[in-house]
PDB file of N, CA and C in Angstrom:
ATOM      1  N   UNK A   1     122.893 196.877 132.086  1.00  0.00           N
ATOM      2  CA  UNK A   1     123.126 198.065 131.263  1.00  0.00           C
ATOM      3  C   UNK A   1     122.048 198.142 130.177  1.00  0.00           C
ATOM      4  N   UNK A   2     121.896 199.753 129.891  1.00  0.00           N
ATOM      5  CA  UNK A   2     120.601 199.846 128.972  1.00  0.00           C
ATOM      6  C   UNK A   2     121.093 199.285 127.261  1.00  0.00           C
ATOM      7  N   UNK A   3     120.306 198.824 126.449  1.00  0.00           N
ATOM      8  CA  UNK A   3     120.091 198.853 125.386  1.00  0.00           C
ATOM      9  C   UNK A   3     121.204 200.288 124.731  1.00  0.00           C
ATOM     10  N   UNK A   4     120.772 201.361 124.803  1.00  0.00           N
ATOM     11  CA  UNK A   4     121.703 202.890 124.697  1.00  0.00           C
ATOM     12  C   UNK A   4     123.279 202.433 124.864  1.00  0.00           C
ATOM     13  N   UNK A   5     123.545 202.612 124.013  1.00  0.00           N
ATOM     14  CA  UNK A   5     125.285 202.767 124.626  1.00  0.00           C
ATOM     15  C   UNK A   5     126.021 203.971 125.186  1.00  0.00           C
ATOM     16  N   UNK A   6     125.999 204.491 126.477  1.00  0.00           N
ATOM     17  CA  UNK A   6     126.341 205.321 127.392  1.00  0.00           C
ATOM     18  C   UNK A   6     127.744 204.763 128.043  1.00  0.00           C
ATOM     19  N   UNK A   7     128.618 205.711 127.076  1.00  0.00           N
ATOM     20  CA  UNK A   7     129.956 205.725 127.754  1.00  0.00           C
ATOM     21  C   UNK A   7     130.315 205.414 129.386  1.00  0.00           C
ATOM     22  N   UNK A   8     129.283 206.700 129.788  1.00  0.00           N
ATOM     23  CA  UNK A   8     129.810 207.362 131.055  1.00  0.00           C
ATOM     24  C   UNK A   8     128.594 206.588 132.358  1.00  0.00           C
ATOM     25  N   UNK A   9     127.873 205.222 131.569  1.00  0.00           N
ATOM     26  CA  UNK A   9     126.453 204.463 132.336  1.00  0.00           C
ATOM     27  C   UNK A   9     127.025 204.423 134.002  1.00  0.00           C
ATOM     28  N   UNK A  10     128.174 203.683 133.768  1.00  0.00           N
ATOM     29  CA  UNK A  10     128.579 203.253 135.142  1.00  0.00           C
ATOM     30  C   UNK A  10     129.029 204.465 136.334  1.00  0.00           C
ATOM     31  N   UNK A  11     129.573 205.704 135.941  1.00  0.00           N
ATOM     32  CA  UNK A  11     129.419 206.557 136.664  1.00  0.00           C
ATOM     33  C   UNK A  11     128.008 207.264 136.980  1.00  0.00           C
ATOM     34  N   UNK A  12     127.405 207.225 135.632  1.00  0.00           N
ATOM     35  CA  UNK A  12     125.864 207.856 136.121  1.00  0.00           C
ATOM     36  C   UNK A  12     125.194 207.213 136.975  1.00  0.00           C
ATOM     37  N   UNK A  13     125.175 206.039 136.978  1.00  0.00           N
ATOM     38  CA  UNK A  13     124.363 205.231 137.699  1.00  0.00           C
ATOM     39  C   UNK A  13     124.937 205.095 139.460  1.00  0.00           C
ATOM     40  N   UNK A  14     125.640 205.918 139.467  1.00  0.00           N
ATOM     41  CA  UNK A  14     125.885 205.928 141.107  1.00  0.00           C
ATOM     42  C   UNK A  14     125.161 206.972 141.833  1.00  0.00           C
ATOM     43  N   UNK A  15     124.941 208.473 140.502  1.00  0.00           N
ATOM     44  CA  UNK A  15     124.241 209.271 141.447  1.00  0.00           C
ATOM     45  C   UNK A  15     122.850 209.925 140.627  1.00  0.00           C
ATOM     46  N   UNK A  16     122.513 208.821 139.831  1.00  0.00           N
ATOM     47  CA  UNK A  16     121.331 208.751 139.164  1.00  0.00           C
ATOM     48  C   UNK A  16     120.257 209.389 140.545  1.00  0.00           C
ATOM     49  N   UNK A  17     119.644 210.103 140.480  1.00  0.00           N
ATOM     50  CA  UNK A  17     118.416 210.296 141.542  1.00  0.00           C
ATOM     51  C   UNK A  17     117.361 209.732 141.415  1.00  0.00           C
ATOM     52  N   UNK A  18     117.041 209.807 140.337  1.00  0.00           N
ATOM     53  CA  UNK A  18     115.299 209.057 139.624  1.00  0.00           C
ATOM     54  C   UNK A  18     115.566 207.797 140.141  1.00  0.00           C
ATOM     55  N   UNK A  19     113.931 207.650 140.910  1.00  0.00           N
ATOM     56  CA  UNK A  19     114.112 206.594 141.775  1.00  0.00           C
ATOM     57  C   UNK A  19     113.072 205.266 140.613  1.00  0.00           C
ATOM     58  N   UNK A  20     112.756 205.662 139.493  1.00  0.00           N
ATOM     59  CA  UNK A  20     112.288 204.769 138.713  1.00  0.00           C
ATOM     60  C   UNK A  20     113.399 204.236 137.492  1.00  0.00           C
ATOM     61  N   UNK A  21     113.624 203.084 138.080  1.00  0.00           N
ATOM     62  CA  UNK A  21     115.334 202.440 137.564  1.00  0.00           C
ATOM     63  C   UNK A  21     114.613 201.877 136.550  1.00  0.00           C
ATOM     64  N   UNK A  22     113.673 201.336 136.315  1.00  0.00           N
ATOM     65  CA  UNK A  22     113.173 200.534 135.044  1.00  0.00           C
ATOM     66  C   UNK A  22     112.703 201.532 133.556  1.00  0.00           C
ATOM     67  N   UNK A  23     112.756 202.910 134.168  1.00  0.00           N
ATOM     68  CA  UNK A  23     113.255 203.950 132.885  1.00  0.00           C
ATOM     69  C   UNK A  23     113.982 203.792 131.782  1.00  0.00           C
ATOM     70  N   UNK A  24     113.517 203.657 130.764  1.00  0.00           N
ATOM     71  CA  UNK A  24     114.771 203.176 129.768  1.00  0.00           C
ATOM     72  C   UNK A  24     115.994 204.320 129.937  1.00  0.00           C
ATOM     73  N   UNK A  25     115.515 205.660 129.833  1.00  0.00           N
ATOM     74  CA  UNK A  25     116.211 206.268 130.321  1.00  0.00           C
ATOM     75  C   UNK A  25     117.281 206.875 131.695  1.00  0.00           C
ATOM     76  N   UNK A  26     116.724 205.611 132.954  1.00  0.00           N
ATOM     77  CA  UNK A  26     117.725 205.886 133.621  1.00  0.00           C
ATOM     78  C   UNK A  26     119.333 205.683 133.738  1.00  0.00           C
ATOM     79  N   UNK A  27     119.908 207.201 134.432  1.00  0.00           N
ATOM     80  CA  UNK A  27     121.150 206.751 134.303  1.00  0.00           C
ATOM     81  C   UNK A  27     122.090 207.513 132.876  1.00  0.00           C
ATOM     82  N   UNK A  28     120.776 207.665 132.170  1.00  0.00           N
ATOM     83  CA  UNK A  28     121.569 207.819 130.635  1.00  0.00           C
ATOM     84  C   UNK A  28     121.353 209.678 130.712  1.00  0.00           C
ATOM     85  N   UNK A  29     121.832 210.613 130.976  1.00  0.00           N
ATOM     86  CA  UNK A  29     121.510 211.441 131.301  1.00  0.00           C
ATOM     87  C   UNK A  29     121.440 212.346 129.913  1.00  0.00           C
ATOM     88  N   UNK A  30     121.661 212.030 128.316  1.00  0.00           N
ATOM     89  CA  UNK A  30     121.331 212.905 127.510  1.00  0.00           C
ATOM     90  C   UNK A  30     119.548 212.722 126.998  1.00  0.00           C
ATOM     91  N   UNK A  31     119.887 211.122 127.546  1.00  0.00           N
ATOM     92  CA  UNK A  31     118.252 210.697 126.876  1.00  0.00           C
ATOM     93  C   UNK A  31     117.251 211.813 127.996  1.00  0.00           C
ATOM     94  N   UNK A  32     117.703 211.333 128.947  1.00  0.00           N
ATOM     95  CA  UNK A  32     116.179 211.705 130.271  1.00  0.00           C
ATOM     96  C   UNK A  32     116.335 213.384 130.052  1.00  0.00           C
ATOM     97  N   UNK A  33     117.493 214.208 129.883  1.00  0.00           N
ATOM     98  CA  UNK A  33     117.284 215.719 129.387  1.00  0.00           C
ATOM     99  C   UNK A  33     116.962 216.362 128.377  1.00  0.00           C
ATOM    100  N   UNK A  34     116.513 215.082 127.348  1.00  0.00           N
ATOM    101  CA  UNK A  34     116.166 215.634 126.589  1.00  0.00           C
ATOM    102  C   UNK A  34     114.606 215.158 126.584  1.00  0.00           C
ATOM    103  N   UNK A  35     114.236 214.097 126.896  1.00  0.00           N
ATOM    104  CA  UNK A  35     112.801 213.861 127.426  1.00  0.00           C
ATOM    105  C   UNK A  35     112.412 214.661 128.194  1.00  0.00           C
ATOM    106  N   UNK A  36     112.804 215.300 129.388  1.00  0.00           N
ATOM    107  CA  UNK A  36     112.247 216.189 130.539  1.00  0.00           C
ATOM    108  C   UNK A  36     112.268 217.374 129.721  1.00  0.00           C
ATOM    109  N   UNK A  37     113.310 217.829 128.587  1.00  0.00           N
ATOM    110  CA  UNK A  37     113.233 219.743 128.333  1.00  0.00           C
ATOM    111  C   UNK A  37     112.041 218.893 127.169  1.00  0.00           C
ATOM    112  N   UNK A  38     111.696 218.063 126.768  1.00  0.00           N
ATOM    113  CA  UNK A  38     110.903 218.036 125.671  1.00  0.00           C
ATOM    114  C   UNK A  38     109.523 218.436 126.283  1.00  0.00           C
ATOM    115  N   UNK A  39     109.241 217.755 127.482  1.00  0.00           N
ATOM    116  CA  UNK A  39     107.937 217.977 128.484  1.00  0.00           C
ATOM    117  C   UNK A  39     107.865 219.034 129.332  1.00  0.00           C
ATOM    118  N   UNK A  40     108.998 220.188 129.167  1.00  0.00           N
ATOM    119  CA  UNK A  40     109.136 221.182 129.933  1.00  0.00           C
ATOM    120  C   UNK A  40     108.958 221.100 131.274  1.00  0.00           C
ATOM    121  N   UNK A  41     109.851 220.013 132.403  1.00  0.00           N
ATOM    122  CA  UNK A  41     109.684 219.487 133.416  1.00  0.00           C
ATOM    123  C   UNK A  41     110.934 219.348 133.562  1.00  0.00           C
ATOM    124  N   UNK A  42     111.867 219.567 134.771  1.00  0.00           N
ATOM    125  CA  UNK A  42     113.096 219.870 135.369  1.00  0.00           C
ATOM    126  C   UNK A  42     113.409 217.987 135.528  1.00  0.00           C
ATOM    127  N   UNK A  43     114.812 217.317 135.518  1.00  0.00           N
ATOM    128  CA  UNK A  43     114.675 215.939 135.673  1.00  0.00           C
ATOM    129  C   UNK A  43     114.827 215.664 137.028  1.00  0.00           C
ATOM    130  N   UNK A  44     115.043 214.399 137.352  1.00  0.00           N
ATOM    131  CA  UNK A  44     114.942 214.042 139.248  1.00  0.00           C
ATOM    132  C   UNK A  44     115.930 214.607 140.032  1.00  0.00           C
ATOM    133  N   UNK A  45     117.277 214.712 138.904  1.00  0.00           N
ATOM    134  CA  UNK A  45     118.483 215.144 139.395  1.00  0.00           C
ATOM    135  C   UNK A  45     118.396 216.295 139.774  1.00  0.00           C
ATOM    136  N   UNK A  46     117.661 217.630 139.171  1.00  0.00           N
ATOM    137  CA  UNK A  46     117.634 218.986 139.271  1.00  0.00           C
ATOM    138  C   UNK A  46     116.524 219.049 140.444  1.00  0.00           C
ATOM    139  N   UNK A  47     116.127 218.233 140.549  1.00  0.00           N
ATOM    140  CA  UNK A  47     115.123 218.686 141.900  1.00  0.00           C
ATOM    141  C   UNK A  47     115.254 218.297 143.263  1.00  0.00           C
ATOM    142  N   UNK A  48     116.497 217.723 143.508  1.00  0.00           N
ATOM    143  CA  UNK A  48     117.073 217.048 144.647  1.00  0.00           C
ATOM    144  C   UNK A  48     118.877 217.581 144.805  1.00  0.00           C
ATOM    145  N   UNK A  49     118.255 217.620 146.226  1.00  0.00           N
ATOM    146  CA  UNK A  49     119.677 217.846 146.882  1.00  0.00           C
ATOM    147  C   UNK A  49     120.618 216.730 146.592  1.00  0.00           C
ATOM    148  N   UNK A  50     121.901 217.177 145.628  1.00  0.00           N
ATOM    149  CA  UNK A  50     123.001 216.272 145.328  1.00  0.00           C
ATOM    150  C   UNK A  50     123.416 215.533 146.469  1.00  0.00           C
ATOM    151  N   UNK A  51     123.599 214.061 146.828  1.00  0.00           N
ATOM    152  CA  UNK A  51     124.494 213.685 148.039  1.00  0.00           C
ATOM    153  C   UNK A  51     125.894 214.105 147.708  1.00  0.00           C
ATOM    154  N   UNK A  52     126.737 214.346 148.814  1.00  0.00           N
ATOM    155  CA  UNK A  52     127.934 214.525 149.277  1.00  0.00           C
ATOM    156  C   UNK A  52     129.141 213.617 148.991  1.00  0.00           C
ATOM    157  N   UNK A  53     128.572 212.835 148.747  1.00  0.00           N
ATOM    158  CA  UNK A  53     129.586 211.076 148.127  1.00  0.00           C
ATOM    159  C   UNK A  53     129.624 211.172 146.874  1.00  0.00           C
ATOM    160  N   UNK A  54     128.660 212.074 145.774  1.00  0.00           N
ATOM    161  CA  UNK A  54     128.695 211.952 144.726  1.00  0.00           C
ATOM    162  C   UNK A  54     129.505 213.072 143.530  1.00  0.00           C
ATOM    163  N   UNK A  55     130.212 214.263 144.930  1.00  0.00           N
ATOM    164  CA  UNK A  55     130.573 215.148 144.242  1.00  0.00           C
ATOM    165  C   UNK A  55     131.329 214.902 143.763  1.00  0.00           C
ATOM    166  N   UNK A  56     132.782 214.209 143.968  1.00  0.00           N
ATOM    167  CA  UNK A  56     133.678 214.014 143.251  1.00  0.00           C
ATOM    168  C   UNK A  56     133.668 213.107 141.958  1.00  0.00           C
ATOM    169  N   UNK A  57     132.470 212.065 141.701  1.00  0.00           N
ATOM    170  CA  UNK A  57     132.099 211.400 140.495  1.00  0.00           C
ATOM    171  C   UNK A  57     132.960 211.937 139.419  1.00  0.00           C
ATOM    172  N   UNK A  58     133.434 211.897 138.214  1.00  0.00           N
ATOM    173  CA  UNK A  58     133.728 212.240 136.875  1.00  0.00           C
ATOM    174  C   UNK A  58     133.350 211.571 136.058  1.00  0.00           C
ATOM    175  N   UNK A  59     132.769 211.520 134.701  1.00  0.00           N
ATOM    176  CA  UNK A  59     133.335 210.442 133.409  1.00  0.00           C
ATOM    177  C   UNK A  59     133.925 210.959 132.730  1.00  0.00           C
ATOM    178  N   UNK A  60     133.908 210.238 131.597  1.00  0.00           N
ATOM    179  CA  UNK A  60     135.077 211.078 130.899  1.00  0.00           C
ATOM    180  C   UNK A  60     134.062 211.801 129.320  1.00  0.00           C
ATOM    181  N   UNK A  61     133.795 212.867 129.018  1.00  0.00           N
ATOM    182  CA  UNK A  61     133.903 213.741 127.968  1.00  0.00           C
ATOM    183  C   UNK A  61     134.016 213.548 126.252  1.00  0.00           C
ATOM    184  N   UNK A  62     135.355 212.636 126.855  1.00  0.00           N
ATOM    185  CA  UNK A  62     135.975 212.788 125.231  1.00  0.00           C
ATOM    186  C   UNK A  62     135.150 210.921 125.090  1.00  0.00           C
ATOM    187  N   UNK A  63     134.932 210.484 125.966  1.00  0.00           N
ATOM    188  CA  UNK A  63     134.466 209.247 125.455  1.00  0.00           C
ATOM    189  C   UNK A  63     132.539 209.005 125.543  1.00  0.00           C
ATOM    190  N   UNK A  64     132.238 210.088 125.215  1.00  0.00           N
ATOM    191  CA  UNK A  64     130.592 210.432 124.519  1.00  0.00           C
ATOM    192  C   UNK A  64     130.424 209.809 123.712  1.00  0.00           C
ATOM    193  N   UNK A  65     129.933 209.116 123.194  1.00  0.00           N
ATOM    194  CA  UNK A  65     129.589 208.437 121.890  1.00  0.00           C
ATOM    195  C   UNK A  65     128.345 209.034 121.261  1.00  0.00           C
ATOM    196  N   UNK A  66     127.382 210.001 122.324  1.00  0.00           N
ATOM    197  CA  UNK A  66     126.376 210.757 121.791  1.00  0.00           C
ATOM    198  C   UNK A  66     126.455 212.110 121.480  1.00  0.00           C
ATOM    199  N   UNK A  67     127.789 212.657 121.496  1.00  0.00           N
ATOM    200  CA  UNK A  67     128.304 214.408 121.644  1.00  0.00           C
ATOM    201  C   UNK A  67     127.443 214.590 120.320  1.00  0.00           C
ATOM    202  N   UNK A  68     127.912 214.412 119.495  1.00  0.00           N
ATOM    203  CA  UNK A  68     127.704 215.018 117.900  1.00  0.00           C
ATOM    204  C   UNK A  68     126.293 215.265 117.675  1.00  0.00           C
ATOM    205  N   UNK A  69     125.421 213.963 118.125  1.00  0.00           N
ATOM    206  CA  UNK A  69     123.959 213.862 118.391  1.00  0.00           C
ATOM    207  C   UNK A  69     123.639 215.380 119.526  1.00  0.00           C
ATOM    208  N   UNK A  70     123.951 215.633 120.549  1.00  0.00           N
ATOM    209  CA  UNK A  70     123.546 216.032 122.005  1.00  0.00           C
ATOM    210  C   UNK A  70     124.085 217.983 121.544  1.00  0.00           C
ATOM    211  N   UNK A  71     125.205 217.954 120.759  1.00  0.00           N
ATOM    212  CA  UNK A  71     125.365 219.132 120.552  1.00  0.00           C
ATOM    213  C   UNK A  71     124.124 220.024 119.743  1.00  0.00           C
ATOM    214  N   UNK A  72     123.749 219.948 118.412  1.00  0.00           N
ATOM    215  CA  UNK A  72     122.529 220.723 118.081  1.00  0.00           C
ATOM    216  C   UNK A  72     121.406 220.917 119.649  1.00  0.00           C
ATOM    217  N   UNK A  73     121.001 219.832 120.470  1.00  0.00           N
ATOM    218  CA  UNK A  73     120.072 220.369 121.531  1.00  0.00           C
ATOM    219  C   UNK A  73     120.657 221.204 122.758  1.00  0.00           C
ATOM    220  N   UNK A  74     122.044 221.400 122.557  1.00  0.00           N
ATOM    221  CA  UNK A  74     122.961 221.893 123.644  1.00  0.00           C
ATOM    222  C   UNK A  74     122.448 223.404 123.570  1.00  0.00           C
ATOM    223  N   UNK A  75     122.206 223.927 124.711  1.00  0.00           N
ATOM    224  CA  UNK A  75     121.541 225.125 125.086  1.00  0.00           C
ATOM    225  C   UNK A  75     122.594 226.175 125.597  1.00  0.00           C
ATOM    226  N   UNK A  76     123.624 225.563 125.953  1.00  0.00           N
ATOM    227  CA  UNK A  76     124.753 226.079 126.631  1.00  0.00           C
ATOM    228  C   UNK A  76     125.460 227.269 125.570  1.00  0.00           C
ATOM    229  N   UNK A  77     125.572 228.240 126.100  1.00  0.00           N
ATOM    230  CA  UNK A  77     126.240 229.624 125.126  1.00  0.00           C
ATOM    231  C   UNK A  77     127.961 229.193 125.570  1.00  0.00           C
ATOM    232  N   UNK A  78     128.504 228.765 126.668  1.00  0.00           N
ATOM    233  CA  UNK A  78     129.642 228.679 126.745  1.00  0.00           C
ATOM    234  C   UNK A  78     130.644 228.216 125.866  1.00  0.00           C
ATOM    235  N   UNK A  79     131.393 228.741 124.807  1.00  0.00           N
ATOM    236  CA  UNK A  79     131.536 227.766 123.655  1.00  0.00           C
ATOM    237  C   UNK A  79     132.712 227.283 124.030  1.00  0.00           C
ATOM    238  N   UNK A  80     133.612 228.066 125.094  1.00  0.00           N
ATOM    239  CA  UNK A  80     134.699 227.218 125.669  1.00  0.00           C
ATOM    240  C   UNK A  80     134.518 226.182 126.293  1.00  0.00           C
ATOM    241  N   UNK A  81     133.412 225.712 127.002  1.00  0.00           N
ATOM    242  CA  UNK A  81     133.000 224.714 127.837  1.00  0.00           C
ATOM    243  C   UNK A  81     133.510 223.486 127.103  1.00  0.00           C
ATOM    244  N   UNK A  82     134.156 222.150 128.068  1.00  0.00           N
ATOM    245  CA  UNK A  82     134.872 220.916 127.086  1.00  0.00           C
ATOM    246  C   UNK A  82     133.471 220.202 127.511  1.00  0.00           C
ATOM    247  N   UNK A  83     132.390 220.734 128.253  1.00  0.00           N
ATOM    248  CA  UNK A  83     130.984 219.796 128.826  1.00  0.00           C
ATOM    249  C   UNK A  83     130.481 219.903 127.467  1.00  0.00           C
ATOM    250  N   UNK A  84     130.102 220.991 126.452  1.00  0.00           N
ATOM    251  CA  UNK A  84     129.056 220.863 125.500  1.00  0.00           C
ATOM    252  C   UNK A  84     128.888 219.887 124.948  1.00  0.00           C
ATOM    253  N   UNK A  85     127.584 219.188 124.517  1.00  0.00           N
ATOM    254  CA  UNK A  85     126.912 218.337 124.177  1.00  0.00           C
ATOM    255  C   UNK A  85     127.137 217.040 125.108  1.00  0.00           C
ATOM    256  N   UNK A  86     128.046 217.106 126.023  1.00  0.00           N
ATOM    257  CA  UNK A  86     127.855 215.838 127.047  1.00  0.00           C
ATOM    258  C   UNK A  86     127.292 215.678 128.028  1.00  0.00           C
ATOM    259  N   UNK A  87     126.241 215.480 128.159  1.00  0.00           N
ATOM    260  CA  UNK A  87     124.994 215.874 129.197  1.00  0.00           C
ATOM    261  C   UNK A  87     125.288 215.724 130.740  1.00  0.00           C
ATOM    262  N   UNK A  88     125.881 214.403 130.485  1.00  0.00           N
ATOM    263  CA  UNK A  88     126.050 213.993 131.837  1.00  0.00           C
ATOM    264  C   UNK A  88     127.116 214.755 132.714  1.00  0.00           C
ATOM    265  N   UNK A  89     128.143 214.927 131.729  1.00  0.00           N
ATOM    266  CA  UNK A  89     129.237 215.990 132.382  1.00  0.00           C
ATOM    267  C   UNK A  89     129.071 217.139 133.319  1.00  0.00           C
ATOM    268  N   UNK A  90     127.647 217.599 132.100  1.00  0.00           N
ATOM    269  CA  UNK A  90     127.070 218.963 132.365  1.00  0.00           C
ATOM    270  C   UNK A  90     126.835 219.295 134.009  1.00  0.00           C
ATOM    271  N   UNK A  91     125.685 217.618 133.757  1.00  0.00           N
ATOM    272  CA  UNK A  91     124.352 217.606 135.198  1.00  0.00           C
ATOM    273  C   UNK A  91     125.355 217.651 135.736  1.00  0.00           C
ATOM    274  N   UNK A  92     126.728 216.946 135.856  1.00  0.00           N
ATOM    275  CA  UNK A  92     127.536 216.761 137.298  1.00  0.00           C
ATOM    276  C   UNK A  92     128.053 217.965 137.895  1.00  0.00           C
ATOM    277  N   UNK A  93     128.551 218.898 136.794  1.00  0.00           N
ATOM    278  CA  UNK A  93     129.026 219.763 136.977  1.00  0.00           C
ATOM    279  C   UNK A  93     128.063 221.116 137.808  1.00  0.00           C
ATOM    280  N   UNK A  94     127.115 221.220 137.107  1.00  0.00           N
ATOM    281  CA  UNK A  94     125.825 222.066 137.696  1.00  0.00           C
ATOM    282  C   UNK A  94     125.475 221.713 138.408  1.00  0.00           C
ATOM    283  N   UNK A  95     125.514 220.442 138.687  1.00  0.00           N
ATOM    284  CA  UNK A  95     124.384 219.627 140.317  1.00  0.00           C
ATOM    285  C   UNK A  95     124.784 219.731 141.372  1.00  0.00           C
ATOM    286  N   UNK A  96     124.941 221.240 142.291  1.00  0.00           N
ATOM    287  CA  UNK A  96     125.360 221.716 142.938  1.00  0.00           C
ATOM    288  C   UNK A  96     125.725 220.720 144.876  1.00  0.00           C
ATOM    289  N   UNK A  97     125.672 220.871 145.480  1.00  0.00           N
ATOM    290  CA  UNK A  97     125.448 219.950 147.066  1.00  0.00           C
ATOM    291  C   UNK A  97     124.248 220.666 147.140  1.00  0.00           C
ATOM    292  N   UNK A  98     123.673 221.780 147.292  1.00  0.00           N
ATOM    293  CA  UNK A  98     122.440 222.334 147.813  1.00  0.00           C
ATOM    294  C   UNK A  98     121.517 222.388 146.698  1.00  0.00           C
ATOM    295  N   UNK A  99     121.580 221.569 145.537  1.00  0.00           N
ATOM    296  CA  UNK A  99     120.436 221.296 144.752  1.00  0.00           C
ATOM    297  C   UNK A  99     120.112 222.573 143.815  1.00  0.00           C
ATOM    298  N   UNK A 100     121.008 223.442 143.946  1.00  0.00           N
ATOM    299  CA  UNK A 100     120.704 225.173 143.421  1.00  0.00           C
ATOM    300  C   UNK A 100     121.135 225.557 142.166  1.00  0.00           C
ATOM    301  N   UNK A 101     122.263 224.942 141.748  1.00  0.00           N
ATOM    302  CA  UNK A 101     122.412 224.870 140.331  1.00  0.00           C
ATOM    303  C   UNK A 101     121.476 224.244 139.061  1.00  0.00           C
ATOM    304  N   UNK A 102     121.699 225.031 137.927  1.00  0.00           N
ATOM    305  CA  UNK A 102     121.095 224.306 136.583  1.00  0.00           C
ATOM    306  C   UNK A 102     121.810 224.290 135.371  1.00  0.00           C
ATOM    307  N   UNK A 103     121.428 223.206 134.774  1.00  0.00           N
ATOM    308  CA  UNK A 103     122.368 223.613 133.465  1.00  0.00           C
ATOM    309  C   UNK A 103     121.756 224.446 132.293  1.00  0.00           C
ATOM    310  N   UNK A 104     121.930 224.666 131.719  1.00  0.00           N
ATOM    311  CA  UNK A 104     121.392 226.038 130.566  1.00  0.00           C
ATOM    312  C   UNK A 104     120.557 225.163 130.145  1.00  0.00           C
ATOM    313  N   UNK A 105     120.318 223.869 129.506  1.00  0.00           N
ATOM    314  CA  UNK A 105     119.575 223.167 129.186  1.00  0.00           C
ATOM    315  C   UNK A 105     118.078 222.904 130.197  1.00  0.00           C
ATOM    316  N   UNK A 106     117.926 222.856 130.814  1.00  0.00           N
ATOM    317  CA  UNK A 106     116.977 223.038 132.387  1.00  0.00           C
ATOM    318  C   UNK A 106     116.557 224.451 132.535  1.00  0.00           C
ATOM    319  N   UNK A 107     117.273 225.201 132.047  1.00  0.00           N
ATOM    320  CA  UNK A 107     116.787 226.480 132.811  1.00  0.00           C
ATOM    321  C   UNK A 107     115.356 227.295 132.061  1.00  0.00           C
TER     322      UNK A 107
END
């Protein structure tokens, strides 16, 4: 496990795509979205077809430890959304099976 304390590490890390694991950021999905929108470059996840084993994944939301941090960069207008500022929630939720979804943050 990274250095970062990522609630939700152990679910990310099942359908992490980025095939460079020695990323400090892999896995941690607020760090690497906010590195990729910083470089204006889509992350590994948004450019690959989701596998089929990974749709049902969840973490859990309320146990973010980075929300408060992740909300000011949250791009998302949905203000009902319980995903805002939890990145990883987000990607799961948007990361369609046919790779076609994005999250407002990506787009």
């Amino acid at each position: 496990m990274p250095d970062f304390t990522c609630a939700n590490y152990e679910t990310n890390r099942l359908m992490c795509a980025c095939t460079n694991t020695e990323c400090a950021n892999w896995a941690i999905c607020c760090l690497c979205v906010r590195a990729h929108g910083d470089s204006g470059s889509l992350t590994a996840c948004m450019r690959t077809v989701r596998p089929a084993a990974t749709l049902s994944l969840k973490g859990s939301a309320a146990a973010c430890l980075q929300r408060e941090t992740n909300l000011p960069l949250c791009a998302c207008t949905y203000d009902p959304c319980a995903n805002r500022g939890v990145c990883c929630e987000c990607v799961r939720n948007h990361w369609t099976a046919d790779g076609a979804g994005r999250p407002a943050c990506l787009k």
